[in-house]
N, C-alpha and C. Protein backbone atom coordinates (compact mmCIF):
# COMPACT_ATOMS: atom_id res chain seq x y z
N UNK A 1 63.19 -7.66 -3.89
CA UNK A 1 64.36 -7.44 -4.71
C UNK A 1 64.30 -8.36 -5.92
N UNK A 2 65.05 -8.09 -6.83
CA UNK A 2 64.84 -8.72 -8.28
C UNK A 2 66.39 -9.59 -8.26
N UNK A 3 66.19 -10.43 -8.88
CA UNK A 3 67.61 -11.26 -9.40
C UNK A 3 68.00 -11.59 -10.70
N UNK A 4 68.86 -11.49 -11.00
CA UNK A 4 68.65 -12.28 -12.39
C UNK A 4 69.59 -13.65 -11.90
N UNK A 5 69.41 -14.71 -12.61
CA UNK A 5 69.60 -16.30 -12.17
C UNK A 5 70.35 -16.84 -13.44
N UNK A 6 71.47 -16.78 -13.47
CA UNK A 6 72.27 -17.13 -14.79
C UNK A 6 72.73 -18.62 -14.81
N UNK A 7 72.26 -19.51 -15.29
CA UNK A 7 72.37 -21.23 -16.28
C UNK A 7 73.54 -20.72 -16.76
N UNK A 8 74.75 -21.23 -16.13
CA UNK A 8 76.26 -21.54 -17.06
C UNK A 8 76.57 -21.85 -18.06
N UNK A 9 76.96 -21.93 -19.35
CA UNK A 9 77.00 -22.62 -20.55
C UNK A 9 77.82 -24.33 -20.03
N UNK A 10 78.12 -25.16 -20.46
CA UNK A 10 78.64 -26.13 -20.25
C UNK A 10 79.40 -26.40 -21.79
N UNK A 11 80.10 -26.99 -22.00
CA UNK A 11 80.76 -27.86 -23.40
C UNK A 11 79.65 -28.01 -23.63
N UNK A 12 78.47 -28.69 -23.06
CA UNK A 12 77.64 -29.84 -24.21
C UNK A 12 76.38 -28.30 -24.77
N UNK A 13 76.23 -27.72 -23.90
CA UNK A 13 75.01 -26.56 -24.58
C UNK A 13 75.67 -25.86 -25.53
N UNK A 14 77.34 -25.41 -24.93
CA UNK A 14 78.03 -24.89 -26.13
C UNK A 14 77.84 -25.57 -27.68
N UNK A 15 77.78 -26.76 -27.34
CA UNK A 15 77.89 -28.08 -28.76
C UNK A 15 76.42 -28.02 -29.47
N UNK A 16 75.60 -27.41 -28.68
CA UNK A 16 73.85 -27.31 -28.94
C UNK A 16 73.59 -28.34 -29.01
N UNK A 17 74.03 -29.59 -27.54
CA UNK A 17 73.27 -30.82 -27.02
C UNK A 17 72.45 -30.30 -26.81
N UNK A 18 71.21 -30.57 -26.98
CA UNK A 18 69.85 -30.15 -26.29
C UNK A 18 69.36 -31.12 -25.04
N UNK A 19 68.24 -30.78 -24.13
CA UNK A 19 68.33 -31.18 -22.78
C UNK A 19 67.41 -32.53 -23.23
N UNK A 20 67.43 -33.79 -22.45
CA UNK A 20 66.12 -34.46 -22.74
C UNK A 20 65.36 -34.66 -21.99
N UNK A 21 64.54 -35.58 -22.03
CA UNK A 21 62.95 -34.84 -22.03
C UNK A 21 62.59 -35.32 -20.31
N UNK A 22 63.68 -36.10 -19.62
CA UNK A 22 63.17 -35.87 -17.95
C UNK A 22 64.22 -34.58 -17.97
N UNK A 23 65.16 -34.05 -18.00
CA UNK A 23 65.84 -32.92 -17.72
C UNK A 23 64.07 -31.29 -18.30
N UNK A 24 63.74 -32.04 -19.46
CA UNK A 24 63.01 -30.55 -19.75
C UNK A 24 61.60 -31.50 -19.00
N UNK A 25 61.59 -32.48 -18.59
CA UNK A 25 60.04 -32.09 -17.54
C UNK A 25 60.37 -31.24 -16.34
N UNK A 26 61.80 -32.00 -15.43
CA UNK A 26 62.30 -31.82 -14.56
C UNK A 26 62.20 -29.89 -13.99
N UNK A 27 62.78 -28.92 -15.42
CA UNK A 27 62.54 -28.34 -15.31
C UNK A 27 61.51 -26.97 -16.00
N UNK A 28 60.34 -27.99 -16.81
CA UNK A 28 59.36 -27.48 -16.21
C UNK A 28 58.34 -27.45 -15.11
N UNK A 29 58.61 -28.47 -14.08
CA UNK A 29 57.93 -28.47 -13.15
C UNK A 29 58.43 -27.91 -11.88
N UNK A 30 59.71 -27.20 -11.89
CA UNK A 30 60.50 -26.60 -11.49
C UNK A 30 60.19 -24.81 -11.48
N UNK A 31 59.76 -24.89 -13.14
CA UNK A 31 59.37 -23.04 -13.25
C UNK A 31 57.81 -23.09 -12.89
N UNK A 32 57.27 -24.31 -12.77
CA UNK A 32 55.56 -24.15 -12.47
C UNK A 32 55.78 -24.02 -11.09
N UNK A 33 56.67 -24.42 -10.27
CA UNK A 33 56.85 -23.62 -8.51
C UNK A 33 57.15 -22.52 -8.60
N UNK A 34 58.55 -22.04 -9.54
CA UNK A 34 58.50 -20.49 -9.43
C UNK A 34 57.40 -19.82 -9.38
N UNK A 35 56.32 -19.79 -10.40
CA UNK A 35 55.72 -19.33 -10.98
C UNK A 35 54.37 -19.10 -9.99
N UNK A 36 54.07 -20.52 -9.03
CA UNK A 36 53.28 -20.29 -8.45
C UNK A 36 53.21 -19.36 -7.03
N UNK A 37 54.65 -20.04 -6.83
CA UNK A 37 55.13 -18.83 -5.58
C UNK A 37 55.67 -17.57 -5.81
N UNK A 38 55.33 -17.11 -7.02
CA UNK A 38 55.18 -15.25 -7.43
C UNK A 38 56.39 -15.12 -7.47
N UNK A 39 57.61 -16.10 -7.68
CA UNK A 39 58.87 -15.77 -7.89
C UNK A 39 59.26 -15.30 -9.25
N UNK A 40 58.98 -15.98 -9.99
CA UNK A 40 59.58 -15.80 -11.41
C UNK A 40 58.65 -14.97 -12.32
N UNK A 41 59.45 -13.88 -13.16
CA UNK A 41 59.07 -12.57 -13.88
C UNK A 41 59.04 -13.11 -15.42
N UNK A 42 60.80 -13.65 -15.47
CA UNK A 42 60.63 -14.11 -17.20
C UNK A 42 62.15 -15.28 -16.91
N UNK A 43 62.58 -16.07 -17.73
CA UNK A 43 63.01 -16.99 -18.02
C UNK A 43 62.96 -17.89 -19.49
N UNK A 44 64.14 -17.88 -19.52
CA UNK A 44 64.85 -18.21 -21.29
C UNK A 44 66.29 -19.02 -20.85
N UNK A 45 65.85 -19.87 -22.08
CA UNK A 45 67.35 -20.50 -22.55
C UNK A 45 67.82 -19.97 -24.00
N UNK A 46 69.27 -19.94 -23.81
CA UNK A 46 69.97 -19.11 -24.98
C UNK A 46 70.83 -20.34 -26.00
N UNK A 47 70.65 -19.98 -26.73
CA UNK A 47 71.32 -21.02 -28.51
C UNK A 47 72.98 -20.99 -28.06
N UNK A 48 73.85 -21.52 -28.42
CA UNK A 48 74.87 -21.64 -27.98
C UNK A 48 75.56 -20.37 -28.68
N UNK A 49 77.05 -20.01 -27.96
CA UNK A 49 77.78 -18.48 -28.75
C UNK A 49 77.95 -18.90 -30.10
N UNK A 50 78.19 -19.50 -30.38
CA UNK A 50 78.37 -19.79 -32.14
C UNK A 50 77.09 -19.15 -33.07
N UNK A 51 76.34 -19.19 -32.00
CA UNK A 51 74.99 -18.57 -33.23
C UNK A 51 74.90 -17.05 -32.33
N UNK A 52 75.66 -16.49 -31.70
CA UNK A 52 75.78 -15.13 -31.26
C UNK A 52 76.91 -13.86 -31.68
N UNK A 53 76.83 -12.90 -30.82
CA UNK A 53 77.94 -12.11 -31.51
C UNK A 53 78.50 -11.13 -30.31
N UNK A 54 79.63 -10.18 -29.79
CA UNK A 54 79.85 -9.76 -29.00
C UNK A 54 80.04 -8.20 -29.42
N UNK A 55 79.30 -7.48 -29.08
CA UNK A 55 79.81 -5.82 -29.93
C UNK A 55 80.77 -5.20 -28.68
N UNK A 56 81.75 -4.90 -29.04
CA UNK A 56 82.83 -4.55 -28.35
C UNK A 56 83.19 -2.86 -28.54
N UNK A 57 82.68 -2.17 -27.65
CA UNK A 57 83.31 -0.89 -27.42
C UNK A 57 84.40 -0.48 -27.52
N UNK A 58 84.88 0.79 -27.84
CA UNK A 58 86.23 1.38 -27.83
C UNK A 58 86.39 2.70 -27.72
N UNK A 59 85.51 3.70 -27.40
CA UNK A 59 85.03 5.04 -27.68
C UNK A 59 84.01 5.30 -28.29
N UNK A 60 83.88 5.89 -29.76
CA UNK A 60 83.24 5.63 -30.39
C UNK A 60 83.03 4.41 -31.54
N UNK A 61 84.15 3.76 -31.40
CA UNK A 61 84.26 2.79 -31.97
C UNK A 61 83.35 1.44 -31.99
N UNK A 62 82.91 0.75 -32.68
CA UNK A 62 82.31 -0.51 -32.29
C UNK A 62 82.57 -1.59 -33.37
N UNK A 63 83.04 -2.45 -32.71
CA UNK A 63 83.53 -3.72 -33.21
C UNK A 63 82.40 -5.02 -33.13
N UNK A 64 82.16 -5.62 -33.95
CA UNK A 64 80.91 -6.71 -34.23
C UNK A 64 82.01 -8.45 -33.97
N UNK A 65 82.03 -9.35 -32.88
CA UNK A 65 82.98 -10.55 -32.96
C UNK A 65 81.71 -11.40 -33.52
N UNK A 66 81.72 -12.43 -34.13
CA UNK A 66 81.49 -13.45 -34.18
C UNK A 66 81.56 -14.36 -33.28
N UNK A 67 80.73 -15.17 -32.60
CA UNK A 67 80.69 -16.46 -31.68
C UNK A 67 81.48 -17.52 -32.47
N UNK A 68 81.61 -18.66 -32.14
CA UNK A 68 81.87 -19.03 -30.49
C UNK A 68 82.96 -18.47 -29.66
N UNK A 69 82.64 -18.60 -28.76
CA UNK A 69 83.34 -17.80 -27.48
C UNK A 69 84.09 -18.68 -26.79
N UNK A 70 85.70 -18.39 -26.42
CA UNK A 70 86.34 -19.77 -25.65
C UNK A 70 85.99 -19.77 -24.70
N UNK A 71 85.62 -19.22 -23.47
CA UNK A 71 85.58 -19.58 -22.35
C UNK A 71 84.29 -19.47 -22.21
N UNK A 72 84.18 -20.73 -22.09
CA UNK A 72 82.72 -21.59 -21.65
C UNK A 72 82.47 -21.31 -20.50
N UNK A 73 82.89 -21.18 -19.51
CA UNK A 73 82.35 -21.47 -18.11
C UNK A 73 81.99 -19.62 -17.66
N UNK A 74 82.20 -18.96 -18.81
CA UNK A 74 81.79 -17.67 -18.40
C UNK A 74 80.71 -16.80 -19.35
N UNK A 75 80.58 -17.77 -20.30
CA UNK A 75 79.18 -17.86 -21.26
C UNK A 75 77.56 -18.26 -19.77
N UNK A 76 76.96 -17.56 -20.67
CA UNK A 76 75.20 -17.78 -19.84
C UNK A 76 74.59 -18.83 -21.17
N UNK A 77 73.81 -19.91 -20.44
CA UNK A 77 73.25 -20.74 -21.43
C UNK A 77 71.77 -20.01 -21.20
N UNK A 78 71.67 -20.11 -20.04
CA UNK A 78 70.00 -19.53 -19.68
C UNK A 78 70.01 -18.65 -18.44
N UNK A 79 68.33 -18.17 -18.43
CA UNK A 79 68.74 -16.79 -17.42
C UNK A 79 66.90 -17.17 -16.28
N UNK A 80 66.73 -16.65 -15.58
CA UNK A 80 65.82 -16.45 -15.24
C UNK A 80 66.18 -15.12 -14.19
N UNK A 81 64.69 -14.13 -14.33
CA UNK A 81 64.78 -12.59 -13.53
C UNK A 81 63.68 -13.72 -12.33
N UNK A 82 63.82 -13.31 -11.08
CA UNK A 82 62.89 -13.36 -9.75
C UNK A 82 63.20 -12.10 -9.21
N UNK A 83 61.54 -12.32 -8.65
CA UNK A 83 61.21 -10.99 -7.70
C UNK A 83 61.59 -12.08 -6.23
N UNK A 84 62.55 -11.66 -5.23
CA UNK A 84 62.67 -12.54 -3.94
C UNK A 84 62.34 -11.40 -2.72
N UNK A 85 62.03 -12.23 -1.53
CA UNK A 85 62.41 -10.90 -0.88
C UNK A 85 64.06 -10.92 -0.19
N UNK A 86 64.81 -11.79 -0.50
CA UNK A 86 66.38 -11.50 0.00
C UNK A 86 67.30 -12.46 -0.79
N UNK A 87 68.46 -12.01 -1.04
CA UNK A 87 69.48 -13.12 -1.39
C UNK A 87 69.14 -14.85 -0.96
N UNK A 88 68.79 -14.47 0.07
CA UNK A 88 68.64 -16.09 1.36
C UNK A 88 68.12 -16.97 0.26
N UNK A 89 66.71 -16.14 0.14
CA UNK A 89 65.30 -17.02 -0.29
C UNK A 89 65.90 -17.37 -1.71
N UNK A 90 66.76 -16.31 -2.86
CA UNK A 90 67.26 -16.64 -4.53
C UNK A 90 68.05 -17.87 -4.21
N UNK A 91 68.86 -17.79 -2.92
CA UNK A 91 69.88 -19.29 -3.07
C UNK A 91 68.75 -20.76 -2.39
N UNK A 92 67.90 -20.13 -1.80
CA UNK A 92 67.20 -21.36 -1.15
C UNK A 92 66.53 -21.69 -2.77
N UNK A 93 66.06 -20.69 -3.26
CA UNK A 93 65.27 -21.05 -4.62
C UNK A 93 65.99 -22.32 -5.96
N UNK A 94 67.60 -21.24 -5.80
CA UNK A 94 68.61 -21.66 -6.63
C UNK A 94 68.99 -23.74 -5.93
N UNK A 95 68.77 -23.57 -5.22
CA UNK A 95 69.25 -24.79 -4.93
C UNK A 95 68.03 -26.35 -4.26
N UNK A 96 67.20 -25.42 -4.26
CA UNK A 96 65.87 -26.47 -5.32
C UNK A 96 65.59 -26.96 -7.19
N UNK A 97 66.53 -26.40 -7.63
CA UNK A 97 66.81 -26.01 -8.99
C UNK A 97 67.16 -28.01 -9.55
N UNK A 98 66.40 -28.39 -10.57
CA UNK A 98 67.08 -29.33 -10.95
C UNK A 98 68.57 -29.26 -11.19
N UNK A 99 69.59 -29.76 -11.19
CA UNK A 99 70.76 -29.62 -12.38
C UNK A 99 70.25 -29.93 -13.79
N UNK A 100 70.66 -28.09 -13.98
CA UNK A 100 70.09 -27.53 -15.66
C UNK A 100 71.21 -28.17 -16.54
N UNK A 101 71.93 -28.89 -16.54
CA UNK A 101 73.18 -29.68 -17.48
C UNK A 101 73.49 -31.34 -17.47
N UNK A 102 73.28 -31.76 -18.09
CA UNK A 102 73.58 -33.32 -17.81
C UNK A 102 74.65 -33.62 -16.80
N UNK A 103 75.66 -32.47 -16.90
CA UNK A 103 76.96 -33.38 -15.89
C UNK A 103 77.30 -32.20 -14.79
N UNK A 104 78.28 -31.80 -14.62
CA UNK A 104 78.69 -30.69 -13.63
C UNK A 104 77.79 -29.29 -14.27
N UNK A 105 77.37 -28.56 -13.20
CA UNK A 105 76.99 -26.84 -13.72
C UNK A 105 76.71 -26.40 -12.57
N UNK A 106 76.55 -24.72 -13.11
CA UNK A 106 76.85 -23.62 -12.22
C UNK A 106 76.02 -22.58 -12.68
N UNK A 107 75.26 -22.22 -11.38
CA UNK A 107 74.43 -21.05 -11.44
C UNK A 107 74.69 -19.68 -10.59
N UNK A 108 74.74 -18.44 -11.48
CA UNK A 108 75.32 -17.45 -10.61
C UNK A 108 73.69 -16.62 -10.31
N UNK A 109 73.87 -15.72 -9.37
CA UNK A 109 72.61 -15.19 -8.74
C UNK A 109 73.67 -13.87 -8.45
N UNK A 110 72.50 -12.48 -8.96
CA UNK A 110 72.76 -11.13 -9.14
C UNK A 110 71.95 -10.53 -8.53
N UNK A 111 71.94 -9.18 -7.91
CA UNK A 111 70.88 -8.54 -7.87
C UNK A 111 71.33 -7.76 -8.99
N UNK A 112 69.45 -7.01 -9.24
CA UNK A 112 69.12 -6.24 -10.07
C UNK A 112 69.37 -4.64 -9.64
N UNK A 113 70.11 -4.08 -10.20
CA UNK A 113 69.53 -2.60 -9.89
C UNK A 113 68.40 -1.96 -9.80
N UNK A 114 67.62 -1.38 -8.69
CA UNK A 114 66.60 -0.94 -8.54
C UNK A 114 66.79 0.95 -8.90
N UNK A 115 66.10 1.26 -8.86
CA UNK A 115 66.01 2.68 -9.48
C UNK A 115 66.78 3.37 -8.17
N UNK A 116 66.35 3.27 -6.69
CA UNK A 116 67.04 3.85 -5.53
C UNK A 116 68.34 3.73 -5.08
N UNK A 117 69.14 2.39 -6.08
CA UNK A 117 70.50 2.22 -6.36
C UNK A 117 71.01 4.00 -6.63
N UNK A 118 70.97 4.12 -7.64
CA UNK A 118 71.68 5.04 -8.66
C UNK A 118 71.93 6.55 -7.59
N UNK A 119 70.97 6.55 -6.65
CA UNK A 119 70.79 8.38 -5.46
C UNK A 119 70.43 9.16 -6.45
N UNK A 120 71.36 10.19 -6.27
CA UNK A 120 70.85 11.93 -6.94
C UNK A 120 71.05 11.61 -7.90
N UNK A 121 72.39 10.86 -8.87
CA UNK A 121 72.17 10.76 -9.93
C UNK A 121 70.88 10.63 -10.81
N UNK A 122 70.11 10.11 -10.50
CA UNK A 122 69.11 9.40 -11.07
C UNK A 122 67.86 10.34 -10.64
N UNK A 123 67.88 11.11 -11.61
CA UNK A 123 66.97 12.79 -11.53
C UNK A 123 65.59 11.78 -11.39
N UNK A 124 64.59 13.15 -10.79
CA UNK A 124 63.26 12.87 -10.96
C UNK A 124 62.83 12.91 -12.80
N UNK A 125 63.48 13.44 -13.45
CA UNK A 125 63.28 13.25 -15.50
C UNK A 125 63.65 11.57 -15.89
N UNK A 126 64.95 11.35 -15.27
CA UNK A 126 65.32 10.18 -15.72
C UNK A 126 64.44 8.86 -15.01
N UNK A 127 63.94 9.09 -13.86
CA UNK A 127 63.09 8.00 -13.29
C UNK A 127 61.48 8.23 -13.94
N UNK A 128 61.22 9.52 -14.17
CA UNK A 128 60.01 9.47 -15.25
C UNK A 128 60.06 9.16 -16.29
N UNK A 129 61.10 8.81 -17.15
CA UNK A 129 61.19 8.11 -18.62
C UNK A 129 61.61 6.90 -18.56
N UNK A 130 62.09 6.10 -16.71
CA UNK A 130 62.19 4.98 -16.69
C UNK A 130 61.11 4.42 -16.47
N UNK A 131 60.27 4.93 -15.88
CA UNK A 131 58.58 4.30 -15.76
C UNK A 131 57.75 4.46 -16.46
N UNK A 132 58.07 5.33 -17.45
CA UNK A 132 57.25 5.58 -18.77
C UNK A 132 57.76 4.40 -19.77
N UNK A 133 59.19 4.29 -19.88
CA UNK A 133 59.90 2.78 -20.87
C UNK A 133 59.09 1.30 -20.10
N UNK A 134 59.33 1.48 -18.77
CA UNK A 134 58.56 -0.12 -18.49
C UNK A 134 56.99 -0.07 -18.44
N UNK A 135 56.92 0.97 -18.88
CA UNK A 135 54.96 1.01 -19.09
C UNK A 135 54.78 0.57 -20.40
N UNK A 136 55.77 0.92 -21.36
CA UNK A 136 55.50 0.55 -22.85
C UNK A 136 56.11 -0.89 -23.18
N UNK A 137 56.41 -1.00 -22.34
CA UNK A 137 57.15 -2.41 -22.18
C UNK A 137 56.02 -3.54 -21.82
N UNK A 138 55.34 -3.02 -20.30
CA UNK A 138 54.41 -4.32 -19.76
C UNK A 138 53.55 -4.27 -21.22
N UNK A 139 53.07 -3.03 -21.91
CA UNK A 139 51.92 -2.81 -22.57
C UNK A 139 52.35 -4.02 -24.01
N UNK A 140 53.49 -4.32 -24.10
CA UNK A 140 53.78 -5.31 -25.45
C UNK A 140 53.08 -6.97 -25.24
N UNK A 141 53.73 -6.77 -23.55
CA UNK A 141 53.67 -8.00 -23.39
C UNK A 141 51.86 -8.64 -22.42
N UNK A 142 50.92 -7.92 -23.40
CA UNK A 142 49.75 -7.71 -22.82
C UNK A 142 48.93 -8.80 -24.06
């Protein structure tokens, strides 16, 4: 199963404190375990909402906000996708995790939708143009 692994924003990432340099050994030696134990797919840290934007639906409507965003604690600073084989193993993973923030933080853990989520909806056309999109996809990142 896939996860995605969401880094909380905090005040200080919001502020674009940047991490120092035992926090960024800490966790790169952290994604060199993911990495070796075939967990981790991709992983990023994100610029604070002030340098982002929120496009907001309405029908056909679409609205463009400007960052920053008030509520911090429901902003993503960083993300990482794992392949696990159960919830168990993402929280055993998650909680080998340095603390990604100088002071208090919070990491949420998702599963991914897999294609066998969706049932009948999800025609044999639409699962052939979904494996045809992540074919042109791996092929970028070659």
């Amino acid at each position: 199963m896939r996860v995605m692994v969401m880094v909380k924003a905090s005040k200080d990432s919001e502020a674009g404190v940047m991490p120092g340099k035992t926090l960024l050994a800490a966790m790169g030696n952290y994604n060199e375990e993911l990495v070796k134990a075939g967990i981790m797919l991709a992983g990023e840290g994100l610029h604070p909402s002030s340098k982002g934007v929120h496009v907001e639906f309405s029908g056909s409507k679409r609205t463009v906000v400007d960052g920053p965003f008030a509520e911090t604690k429901e902003l993503v600073a960083g993300f990482w996708l794992w392949q696990v084989r159960s919830m168990d193993e993402a929280i055993e993973w998650a909680r080998r995790c340095p603390n990604p923030m100088p002071g208090d933080s919070e990491i949420e853990i998702r599963p991914v939708f897999e294609a066998e989520d969706f049932g009948a909806e999800f025609t044999p056309e639409l699962r052939e143009q979904e494996e045809r999109i992540r074919a042109q996809v791996a092929m970028k990142d070659q």
